[in-house]
N, C-alpha and C. Protein backbone atom coordinates (compact mmCIF):
# COMPACT_ATOMS: atom_id res chain seq x y z
N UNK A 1 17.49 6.52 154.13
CA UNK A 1 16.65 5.39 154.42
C UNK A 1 15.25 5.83 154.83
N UNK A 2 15.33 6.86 155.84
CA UNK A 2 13.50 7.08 156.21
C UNK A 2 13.16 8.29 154.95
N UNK A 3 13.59 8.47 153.75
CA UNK A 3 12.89 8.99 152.80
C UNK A 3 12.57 7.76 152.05
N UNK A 4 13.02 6.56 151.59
CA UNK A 4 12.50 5.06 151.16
C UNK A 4 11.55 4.80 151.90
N UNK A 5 11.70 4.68 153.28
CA UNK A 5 10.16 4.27 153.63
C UNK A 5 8.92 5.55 153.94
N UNK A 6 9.43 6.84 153.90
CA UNK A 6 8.38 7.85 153.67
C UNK A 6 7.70 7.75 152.41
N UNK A 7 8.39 7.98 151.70
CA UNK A 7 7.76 7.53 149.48
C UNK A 7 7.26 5.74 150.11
N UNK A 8 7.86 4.96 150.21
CA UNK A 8 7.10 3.42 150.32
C UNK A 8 5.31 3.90 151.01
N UNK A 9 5.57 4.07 152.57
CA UNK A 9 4.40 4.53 153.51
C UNK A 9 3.23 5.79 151.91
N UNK A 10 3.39 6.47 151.59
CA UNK A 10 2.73 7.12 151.11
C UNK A 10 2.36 6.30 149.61
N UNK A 11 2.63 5.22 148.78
CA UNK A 11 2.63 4.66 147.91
C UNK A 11 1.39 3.71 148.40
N UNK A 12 1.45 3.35 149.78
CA UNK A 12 0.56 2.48 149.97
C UNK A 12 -0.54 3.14 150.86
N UNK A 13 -0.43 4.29 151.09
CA UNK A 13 -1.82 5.28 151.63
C UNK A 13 -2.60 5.30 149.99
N UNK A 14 -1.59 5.80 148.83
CA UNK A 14 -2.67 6.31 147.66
C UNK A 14 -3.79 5.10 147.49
N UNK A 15 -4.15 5.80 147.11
CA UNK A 15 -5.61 4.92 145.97
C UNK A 15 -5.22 3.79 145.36
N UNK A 16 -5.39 2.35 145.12
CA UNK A 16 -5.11 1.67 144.40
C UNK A 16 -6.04 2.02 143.17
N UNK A 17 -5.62 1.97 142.04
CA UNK A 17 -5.89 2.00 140.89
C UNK A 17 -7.17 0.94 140.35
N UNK A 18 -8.81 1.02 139.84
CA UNK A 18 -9.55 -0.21 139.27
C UNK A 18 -9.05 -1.28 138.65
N UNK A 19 -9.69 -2.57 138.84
CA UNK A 19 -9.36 -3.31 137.85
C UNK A 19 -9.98 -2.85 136.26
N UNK A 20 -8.80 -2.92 135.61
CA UNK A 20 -9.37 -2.46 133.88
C UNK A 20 -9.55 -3.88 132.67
N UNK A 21 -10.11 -3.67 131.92
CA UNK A 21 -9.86 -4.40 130.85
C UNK A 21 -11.55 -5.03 130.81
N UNK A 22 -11.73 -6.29 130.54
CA UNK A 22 -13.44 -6.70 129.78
C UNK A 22 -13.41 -7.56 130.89
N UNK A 23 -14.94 -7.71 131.31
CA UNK A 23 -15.21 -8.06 131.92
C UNK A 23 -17.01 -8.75 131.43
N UNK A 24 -16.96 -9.98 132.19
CA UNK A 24 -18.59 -10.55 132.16
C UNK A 24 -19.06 -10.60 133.02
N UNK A 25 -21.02 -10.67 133.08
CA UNK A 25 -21.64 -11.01 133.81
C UNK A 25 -21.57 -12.38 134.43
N UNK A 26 -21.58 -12.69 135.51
CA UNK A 26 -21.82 -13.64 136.27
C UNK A 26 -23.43 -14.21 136.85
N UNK A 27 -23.57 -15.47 137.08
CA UNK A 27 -24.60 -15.90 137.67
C UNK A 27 -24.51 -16.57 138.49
N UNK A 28 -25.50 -17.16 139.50
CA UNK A 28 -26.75 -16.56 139.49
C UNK A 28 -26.83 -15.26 140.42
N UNK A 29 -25.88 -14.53 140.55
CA UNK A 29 -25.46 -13.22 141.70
C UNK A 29 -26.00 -12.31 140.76
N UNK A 30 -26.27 -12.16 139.85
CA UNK A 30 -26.57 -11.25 138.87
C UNK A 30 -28.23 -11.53 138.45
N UNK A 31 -29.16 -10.61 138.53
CA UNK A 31 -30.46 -9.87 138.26
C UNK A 31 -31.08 -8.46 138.06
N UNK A 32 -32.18 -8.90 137.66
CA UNK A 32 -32.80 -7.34 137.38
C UNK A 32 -34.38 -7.88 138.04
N UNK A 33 -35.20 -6.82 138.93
CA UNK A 33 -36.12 -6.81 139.74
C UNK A 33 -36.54 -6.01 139.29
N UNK A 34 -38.04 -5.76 139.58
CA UNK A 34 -38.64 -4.53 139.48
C UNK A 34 -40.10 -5.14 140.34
N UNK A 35 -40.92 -3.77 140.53
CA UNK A 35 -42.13 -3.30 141.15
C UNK A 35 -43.01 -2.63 140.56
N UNK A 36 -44.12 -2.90 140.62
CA UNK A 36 -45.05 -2.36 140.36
C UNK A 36 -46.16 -2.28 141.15
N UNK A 37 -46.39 -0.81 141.73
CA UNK A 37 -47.41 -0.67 142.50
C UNK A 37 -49.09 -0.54 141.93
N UNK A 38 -49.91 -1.17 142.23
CA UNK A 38 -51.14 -1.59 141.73
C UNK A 38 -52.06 -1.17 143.53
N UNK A 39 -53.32 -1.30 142.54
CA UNK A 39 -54.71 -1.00 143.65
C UNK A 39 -54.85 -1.93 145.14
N UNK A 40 -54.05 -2.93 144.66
CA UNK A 40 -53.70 -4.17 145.82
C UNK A 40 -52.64 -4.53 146.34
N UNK A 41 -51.82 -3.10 145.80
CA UNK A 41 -50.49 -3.35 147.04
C UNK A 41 -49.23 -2.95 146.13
N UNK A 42 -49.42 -4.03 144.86
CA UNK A 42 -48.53 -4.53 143.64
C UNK A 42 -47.95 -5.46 143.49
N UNK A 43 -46.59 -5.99 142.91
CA UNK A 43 -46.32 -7.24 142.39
C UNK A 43 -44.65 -7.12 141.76
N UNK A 44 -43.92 -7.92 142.22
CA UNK A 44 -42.38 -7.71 141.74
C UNK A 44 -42.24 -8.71 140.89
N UNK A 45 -41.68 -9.01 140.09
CA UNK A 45 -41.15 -9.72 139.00
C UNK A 45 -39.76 -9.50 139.02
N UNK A 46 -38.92 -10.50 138.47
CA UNK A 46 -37.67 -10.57 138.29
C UNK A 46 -37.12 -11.63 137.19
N UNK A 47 -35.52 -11.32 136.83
CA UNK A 47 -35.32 -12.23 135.95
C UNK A 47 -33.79 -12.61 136.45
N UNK A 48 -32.71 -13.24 136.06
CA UNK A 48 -32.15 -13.65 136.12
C UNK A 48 -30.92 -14.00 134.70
N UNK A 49 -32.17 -13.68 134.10
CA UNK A 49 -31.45 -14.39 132.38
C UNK A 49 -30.98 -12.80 131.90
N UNK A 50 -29.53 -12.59 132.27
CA UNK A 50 -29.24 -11.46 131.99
C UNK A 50 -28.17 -11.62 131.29
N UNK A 51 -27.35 -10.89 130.33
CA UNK A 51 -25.67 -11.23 129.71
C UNK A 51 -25.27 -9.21 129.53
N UNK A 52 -23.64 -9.49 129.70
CA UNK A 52 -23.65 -8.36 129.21
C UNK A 52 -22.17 -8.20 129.50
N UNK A 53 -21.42 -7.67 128.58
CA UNK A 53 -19.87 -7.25 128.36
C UNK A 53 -19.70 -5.71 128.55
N UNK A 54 -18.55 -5.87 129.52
CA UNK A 54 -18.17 -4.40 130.05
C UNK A 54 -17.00 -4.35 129.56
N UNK A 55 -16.52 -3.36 129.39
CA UNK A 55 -15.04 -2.96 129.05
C UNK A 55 -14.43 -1.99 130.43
N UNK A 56 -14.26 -1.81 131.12
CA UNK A 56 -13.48 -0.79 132.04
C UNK A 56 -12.00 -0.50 131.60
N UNK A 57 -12.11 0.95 131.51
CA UNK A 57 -11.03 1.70 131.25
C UNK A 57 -10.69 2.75 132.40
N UNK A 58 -9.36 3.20 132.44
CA UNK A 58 -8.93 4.97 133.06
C UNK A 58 -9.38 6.06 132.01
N UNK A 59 -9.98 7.00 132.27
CA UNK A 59 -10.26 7.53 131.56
C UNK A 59 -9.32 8.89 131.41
N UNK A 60 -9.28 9.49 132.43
CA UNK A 60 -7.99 10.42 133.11
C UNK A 60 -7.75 9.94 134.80
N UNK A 61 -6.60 10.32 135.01
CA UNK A 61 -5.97 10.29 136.70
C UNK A 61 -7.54 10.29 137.72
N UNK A 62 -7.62 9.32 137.94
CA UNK A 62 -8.48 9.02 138.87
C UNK A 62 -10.11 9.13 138.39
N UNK A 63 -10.23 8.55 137.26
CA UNK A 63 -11.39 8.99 136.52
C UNK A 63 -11.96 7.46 135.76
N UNK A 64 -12.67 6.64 135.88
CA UNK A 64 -13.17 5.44 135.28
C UNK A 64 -14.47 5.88 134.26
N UNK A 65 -14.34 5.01 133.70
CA UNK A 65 -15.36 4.67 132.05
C UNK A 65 -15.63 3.66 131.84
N UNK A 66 -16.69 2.63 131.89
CA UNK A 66 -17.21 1.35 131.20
C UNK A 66 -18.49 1.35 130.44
N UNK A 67 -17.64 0.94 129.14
CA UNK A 67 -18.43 0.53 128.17
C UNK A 67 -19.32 -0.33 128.43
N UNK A 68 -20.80 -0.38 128.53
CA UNK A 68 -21.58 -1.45 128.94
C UNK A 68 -22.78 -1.72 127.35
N UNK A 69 -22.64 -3.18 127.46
CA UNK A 69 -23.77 -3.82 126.33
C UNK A 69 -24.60 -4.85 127.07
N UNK A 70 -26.00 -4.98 127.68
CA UNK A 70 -26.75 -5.48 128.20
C UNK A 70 -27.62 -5.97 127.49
N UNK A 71 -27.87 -7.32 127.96
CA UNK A 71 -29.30 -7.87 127.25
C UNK A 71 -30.48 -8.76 128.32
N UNK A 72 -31.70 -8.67 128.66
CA UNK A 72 -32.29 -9.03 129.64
C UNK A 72 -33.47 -9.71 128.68
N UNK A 73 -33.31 -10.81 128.55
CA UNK A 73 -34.42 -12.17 128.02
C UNK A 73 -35.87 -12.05 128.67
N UNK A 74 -36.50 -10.91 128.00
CA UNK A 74 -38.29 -10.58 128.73
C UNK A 74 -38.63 -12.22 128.60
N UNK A 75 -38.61 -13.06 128.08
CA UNK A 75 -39.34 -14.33 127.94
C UNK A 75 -39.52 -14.73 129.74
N UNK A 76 -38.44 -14.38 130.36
CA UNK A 76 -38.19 -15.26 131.26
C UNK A 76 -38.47 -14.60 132.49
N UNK A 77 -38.82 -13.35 132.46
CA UNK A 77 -39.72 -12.76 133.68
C UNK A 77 -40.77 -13.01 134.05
N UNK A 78 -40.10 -13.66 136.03
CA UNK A 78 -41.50 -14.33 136.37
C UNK A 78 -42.22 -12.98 137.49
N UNK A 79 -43.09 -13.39 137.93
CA UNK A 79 -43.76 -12.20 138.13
C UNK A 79 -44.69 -13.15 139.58
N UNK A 80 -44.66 -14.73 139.95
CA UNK A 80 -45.04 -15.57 140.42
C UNK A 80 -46.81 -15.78 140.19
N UNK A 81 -46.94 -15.28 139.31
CA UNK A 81 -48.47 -15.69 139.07
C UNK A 81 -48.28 -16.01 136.98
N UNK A 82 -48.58 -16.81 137.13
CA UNK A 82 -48.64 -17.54 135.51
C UNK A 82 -49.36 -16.65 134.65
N UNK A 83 -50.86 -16.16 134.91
CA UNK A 83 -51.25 -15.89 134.05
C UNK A 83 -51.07 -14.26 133.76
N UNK A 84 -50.81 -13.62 135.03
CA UNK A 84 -50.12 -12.30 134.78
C UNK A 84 -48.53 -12.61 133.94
N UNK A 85 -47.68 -13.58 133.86
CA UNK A 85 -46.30 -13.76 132.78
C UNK A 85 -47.00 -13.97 131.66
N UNK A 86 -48.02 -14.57 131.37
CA UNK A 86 -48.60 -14.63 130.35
C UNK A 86 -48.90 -13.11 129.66
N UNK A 87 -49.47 -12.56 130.17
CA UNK A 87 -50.13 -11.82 129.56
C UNK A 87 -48.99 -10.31 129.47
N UNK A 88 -48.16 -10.29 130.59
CA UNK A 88 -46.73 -9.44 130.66
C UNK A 88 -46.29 -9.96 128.92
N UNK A 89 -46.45 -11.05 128.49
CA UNK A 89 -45.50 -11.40 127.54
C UNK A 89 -46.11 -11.21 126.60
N UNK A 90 -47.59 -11.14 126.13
CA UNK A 90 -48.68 -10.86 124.96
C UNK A 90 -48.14 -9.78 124.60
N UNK A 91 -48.70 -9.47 122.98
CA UNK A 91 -48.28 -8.24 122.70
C UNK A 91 -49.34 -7.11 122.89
N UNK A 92 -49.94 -6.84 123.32
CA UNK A 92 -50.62 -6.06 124.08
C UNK A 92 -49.20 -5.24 125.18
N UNK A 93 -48.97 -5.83 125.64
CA UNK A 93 -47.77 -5.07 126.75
C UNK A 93 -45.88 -5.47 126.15
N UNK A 94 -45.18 -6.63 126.59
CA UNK A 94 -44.00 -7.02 126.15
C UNK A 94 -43.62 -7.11 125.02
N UNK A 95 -44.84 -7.71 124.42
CA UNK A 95 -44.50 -8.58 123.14
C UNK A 95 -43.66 -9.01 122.50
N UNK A 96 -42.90 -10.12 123.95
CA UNK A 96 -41.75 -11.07 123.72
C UNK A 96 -41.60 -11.76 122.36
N UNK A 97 -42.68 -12.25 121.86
CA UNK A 97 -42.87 -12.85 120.23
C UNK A 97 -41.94 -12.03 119.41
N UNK A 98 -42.41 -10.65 119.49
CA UNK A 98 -41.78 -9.75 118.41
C UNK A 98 -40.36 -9.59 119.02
N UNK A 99 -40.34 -8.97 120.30
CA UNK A 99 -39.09 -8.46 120.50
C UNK A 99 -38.90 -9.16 122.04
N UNK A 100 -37.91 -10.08 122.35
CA UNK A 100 -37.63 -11.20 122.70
C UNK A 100 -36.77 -10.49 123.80
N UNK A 101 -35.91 -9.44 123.46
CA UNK A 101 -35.07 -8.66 124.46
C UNK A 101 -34.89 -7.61 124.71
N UNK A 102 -34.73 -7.10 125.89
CA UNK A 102 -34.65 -5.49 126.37
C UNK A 102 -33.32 -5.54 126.35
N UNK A 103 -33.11 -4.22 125.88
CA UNK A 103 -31.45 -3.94 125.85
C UNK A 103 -30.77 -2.90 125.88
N UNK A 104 -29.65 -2.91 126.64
CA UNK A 104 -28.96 -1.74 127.40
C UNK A 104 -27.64 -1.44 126.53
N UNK A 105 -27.60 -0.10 126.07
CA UNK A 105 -26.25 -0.11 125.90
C UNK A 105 -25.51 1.08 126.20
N UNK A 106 -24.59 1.82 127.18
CA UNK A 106 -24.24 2.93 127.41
C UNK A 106 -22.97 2.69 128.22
N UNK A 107 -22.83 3.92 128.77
CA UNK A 107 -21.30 3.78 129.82
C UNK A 107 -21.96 3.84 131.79
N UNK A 108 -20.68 3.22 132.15
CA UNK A 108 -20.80 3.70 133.50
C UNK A 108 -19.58 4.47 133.94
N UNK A 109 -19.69 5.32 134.66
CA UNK A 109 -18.39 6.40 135.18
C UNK A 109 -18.25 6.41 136.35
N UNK A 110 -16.71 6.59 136.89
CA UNK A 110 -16.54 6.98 138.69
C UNK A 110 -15.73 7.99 138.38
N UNK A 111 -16.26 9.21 139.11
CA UNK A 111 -14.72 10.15 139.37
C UNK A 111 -14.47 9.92 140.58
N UNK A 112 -13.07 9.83 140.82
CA UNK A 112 -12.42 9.66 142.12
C UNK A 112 -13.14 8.71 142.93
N UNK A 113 -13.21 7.08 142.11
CA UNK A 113 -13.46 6.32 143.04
C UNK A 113 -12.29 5.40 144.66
N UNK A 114 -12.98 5.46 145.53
CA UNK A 114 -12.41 5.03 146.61
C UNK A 114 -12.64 3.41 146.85
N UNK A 115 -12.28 3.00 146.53
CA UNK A 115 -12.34 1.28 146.88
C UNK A 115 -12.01 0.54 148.07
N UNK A 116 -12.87 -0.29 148.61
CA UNK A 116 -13.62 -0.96 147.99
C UNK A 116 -15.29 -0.81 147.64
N UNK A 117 -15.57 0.58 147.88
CA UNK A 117 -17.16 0.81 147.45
C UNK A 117 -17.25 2.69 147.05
N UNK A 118 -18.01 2.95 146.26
CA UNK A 118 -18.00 3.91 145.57
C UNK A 118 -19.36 4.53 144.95
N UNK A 119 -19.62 5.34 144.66
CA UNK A 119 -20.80 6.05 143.72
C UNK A 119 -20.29 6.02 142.24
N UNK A 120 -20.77 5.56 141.17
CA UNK A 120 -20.99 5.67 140.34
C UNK A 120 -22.08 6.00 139.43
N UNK A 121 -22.58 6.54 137.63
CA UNK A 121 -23.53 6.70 137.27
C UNK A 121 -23.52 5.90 135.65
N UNK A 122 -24.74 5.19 135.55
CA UNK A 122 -24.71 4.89 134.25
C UNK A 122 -25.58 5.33 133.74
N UNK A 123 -25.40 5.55 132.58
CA UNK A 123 -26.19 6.33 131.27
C UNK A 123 -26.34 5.51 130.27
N UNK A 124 -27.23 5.74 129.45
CA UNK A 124 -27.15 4.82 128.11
C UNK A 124 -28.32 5.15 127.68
N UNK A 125 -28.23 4.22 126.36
CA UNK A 125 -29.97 3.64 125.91
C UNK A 125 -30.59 2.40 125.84
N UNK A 126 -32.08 2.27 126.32
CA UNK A 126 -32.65 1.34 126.97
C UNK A 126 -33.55 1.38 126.12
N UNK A 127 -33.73 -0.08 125.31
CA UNK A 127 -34.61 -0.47 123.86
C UNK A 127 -35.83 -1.41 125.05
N UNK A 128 -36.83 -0.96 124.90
CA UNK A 128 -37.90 -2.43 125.29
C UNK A 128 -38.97 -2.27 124.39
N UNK A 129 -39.46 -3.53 123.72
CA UNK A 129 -39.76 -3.28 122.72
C UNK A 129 -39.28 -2.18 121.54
N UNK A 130 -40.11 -1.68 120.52
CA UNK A 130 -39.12 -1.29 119.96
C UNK A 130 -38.71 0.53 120.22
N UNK A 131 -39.09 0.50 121.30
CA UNK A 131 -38.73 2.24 121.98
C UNK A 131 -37.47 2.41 122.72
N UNK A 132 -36.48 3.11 122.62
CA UNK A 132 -35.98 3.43 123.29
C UNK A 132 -35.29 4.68 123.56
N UNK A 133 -35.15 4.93 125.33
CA UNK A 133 -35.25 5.90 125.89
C UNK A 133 -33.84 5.82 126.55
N UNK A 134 -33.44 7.36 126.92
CA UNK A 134 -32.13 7.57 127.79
C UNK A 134 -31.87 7.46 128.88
N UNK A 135 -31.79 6.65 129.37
CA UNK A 135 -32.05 6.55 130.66
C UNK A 135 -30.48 6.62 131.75
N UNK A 136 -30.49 7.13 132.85
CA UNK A 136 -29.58 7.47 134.31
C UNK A 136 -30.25 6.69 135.33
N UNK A 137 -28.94 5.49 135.53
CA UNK A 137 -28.86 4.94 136.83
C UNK A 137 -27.89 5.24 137.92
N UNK A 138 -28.44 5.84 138.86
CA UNK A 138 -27.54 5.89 139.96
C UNK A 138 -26.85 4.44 140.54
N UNK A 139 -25.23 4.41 140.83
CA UNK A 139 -24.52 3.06 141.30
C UNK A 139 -24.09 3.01 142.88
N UNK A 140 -23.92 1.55 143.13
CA UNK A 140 -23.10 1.95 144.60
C UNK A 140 -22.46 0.46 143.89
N UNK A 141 -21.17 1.08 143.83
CA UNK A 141 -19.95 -0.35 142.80
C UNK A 141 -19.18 -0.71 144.32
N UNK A 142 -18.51 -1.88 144.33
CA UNK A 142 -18.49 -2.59 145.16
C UNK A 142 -16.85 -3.38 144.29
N UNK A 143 -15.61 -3.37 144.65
CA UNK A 143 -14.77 -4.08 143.98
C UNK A 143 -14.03 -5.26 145.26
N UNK A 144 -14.35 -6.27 144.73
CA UNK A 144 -13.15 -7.01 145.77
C UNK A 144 -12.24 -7.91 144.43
N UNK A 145 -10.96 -7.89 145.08
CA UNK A 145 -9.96 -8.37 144.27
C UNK A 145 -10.59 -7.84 142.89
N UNK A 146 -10.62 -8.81 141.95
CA UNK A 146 -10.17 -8.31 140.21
C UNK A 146 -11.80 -8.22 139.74
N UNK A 147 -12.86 -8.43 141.06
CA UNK A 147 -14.21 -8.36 140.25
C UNK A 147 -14.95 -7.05 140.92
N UNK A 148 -15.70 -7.09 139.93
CA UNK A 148 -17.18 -5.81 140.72
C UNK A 148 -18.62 -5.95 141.08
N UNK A 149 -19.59 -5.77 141.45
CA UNK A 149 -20.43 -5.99 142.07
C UNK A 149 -21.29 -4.49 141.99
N UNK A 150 -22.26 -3.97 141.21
CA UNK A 150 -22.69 -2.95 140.84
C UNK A 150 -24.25 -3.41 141.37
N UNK A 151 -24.81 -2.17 142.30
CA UNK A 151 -26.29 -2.01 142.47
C UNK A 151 -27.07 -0.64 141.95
N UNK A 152 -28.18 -0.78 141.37
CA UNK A 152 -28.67 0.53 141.08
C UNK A 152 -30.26 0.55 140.96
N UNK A 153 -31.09 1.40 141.20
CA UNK A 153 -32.46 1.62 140.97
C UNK A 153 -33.04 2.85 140.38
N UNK A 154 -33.70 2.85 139.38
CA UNK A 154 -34.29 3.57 138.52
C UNK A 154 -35.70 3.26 138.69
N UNK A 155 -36.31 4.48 138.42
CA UNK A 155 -37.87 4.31 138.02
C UNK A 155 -38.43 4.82 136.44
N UNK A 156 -38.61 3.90 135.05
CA UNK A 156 -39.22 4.07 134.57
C UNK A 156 -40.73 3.81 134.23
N UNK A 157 -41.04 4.68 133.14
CA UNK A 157 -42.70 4.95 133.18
C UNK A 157 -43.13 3.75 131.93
N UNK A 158 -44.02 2.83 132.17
CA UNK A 158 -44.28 2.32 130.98
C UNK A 158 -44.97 3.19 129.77
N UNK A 159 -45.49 3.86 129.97
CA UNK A 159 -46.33 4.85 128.64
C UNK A 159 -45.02 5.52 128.12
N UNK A 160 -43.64 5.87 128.88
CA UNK A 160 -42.42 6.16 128.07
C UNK A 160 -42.35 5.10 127.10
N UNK A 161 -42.42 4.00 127.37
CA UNK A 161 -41.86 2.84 126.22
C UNK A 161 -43.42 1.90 125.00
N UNK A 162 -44.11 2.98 125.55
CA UNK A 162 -45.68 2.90 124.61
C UNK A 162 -45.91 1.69 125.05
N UNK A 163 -45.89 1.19 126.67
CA UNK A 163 -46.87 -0.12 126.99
C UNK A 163 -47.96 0.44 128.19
N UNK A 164 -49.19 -0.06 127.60
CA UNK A 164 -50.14 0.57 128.24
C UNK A 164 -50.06 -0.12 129.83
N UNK A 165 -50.84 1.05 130.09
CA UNK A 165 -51.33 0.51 132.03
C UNK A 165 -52.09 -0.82 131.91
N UNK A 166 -51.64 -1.89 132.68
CA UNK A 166 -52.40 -2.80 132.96
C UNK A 166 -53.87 -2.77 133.90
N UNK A 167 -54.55 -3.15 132.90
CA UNK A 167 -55.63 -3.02 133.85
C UNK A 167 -56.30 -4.32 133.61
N UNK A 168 -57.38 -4.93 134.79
CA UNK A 168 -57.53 -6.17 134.59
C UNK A 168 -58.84 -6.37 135.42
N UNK A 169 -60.42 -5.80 135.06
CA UNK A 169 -61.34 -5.83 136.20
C UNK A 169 -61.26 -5.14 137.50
N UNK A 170 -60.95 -5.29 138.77
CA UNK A 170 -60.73 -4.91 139.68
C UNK A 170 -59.36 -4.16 139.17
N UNK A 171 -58.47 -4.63 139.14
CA UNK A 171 -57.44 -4.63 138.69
C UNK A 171 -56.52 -3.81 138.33
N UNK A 172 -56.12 -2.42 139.08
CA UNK A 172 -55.62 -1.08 137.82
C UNK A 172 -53.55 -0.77 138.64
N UNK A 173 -52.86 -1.07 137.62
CA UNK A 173 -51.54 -0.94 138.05
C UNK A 173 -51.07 0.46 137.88
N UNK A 174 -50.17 1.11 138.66
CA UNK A 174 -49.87 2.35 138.23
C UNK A 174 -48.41 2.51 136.96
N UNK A 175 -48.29 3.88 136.61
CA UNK A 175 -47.48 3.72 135.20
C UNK A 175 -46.42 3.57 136.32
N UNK A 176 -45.27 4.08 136.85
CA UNK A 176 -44.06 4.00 137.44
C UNK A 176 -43.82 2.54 137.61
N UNK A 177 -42.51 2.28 137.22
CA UNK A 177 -42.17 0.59 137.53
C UNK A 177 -41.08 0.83 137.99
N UNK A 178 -40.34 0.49 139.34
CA UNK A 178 -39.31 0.63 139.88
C UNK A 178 -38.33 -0.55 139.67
N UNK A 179 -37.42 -0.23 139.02
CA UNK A 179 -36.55 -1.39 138.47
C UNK A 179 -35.11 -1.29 139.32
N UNK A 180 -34.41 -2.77 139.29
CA UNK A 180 -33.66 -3.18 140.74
C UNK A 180 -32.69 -3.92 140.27
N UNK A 181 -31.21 -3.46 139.93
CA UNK A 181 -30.41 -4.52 139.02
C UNK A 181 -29.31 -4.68 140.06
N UNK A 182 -28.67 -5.78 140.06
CA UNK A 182 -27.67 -6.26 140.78
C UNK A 182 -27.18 -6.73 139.78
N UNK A 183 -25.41 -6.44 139.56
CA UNK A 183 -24.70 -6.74 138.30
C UNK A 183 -23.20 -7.27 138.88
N UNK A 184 -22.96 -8.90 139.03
CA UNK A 184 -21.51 -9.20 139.07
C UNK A 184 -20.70 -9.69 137.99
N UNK A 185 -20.07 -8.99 137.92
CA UNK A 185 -19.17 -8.75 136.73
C UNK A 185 -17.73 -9.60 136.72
N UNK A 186 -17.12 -10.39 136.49
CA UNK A 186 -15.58 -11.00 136.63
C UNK A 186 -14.69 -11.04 135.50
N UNK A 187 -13.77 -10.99 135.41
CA UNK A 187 -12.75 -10.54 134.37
C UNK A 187 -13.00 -11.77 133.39
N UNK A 188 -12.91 -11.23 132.09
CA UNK A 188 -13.28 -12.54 131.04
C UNK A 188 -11.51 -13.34 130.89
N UNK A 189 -11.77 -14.12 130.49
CA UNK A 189 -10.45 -15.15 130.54
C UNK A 189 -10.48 -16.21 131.23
């Protein structure tokens, strides 16, 4: 009998296992932010209009993999001044006209994640306009019950993705744009 509840007691010390299988974005808990530091301080913009299908798998014994496909609607980044979204969206810089969406597609990985919060890293490729670059986001994943909750910040360079420095009279922004995604994810079904 106390070897049943020694194996029981140690069954419920291990690791519970991720939730696996496809998963969607959720709203409105789900965004992408960013910064840009300029001569006057700078200016954050954000969006909201985000979609994107994950797959989570085991990859080996204590080892996670998600397939990630992202899409972030540039139309709809506000930036709280009109005529700077305006001109974010000209083709001079965005050029939402032509290319309407930035888009992510790569994996995210945990080795030996501990739940309910963890380090993870995603990798992929990141199309804006029509460039795209490889980009590594560092994670801090977050699981309660059957959903996830992923934060991460990256700094890319706009002259990586051939959009020039804004400059505007007084006006001069620097290349680094610090980008800020919050991703809740819930099992599709």
């Amino acid at each position: 009998m106390r070897i049943v509840a020694f194996i029981t007691g140690l069954s419920l010390l291990a690791p519970a296992g991720l939730p696996v299988g496809s998963f969607q974005l959720t709203l409105p808990e789900s965004r992408v932010e960013f910064f840009v530091k300029d001569n006057r301080g700078g200016f954050t913009g954000q969006t909201r209009d985000v979609t994107a299908t994950v797959t989570v798998r085991e990859r080996a014994a204590d080892a996670y993999v998600a397939d990630v496909d992202a899409k972030i609607d540039a139309r709809t980044i506000r930036t709280g001044s009109g005529l700077r979204d305006w001109q974010m969206r000209s083709a001079t810089f965005l050029n939402t006209a032509e290319f309407p969406f930035i888009t992510f597609t790569g994996t995210a990985s945990a080795e030996q994640p501990s739940p309910p919060q963890f380090k993870g890293m995603l990798r992929g490729r990141l199309t804006i306009r029509n460039v795209t670059r490889e980009v590594e986001v560092p994670l801090e994943i977050t699981v309660e019950g059957g959903a996830y909750t992923a934060r991460g910040e990256v700094v890319l360079r706009m002259t990586d993705f051939s959009i020039p420095i804004p400059r505007f009279l007084i006006f001069v922004a620097e290349d680094p744009v610090t980008v800020k995604l919050q991703i809740r994810l819930l099992p599709k079904g």
